[in-house]
Protein backbone atom coordinates (compact mmCIF):
# COMPACT_ATOMS: atom_id res chain seq x y z
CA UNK A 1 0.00 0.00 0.00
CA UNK A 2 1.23 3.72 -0.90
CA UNK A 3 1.73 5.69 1.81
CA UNK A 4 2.18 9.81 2.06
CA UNK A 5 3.76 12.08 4.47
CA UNK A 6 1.78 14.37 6.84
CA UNK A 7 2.72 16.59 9.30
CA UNK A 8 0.81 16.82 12.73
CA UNK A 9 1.99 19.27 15.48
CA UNK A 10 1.91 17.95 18.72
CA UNK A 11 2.88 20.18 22.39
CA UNK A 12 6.48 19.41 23.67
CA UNK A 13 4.62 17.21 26.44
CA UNK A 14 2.81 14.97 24.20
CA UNK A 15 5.96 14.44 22.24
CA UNK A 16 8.20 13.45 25.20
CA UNK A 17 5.63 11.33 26.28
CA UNK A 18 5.77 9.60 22.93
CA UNK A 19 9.52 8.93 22.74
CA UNK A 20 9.37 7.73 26.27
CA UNK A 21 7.03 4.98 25.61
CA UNK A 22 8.25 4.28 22.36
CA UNK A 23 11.51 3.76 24.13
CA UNK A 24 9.74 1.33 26.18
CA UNK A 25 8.21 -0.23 23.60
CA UNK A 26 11.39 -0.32 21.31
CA UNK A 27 9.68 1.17 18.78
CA UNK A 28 10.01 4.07 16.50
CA UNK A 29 7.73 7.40 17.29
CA UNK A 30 6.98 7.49 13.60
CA UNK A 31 5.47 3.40 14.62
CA UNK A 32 3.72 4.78 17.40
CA UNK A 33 2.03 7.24 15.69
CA UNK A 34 0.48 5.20 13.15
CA UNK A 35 -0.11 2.95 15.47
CA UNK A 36 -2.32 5.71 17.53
CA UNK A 37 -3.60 7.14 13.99
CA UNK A 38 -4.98 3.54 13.16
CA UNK A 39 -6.53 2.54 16.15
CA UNK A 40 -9.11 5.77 16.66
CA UNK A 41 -9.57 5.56 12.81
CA UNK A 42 -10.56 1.84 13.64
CA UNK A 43 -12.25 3.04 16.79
CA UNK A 44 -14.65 5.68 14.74
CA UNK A 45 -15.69 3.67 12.67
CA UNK A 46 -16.93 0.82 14.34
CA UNK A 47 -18.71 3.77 16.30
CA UNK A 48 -20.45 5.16 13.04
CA UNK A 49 -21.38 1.70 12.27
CA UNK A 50 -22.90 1.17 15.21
CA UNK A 51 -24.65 4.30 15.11
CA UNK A 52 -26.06 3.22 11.55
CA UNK A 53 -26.95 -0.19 12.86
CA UNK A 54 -28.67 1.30 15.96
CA UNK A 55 -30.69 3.90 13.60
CA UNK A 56 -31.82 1.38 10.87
CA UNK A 57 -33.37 -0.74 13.47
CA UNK A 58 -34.77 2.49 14.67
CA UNK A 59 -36.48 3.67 12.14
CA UNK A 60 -37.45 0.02 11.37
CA UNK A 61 -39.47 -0.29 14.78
CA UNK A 62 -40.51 2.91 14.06
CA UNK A 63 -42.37 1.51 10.40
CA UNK A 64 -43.22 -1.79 11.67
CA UNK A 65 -43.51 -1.77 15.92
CA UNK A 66 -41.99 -5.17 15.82
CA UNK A 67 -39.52 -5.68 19.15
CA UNK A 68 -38.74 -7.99 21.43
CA UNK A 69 -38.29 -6.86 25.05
CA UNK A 70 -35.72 -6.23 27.52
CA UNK A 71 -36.82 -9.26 29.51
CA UNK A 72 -37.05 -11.36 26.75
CA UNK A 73 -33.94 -10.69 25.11
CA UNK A 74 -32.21 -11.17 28.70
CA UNK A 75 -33.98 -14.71 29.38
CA UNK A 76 -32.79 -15.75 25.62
CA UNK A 77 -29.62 -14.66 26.73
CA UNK A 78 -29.73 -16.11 29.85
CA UNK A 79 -29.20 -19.66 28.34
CA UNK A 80 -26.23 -19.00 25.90
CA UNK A 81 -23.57 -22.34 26.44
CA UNK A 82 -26.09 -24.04 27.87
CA UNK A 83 -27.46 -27.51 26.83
CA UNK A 84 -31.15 -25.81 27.12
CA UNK A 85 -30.25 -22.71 24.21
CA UNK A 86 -32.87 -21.27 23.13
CA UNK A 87 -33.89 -19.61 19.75
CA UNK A 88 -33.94 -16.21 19.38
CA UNK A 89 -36.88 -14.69 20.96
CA UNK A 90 -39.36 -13.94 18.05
CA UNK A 91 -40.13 -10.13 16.88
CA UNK A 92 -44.15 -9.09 18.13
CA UNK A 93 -46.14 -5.97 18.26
C-alpha cells in the first residue's frame, strides 16, 4: 500500500511522552504514531457503524412496531452455552 507524508503538530509534552514509551516499547515514534492514527480511525468507525446499525433498526421499529423486550432478550440470553439454548426470541407488536 502507498503511503504519504503528513505533518501533525503535537505540544512538547505529548511528544516526550511519545519517545518515552516508544523507548519502552522499542519502537520508533513514527510506529507509534500510526499505530495511535490507526486505532481511533478503527475506533470511529466501528462507532459510526454502530450508530447506523442502531438507527436502521430504529427507524425500522418505528415503520413496523416489531420488538422484542428487555426481559425477553435477557432470558434468551440467559441460556447461551447451555445444553437448554434457546432460539432467538421472536419479533411481536
Amino acid at each position: 500500500m502507498a503511503t504519504t507524508a503528513v505533518a501533525i503538530k503535537i505540544d512538547q509534552i505529548t511528544k516526550e511522552r511519545y519517545k518515552k514509551l516508544a523507548r519502552i516499547k522499542n519502537r520508533s515514534t513514527h510506529w507509534m504514531m500510526r499505530e495511535a492514527i490507526n486505532q481511533y480511525v478503527d475506533k470511529e468507525e466501528k462507532c459510526q457503524s454502530f450508530r447506523h446499525d442502531a438507527m436502521h433498526a430504529w427507524n425500522e421499529y418505528q415503520e413496523t412496531g416489531l420488538h422484542a423486550t428487555g426481559d425477553e432478550v435477557i432470558k434468551w440470553l440467559n441460556t447461551w452455552g447451555t445444553d437448554g439454548a434457546e432460539d432467538v426470541p421472536e419479533c411481536h407488536q
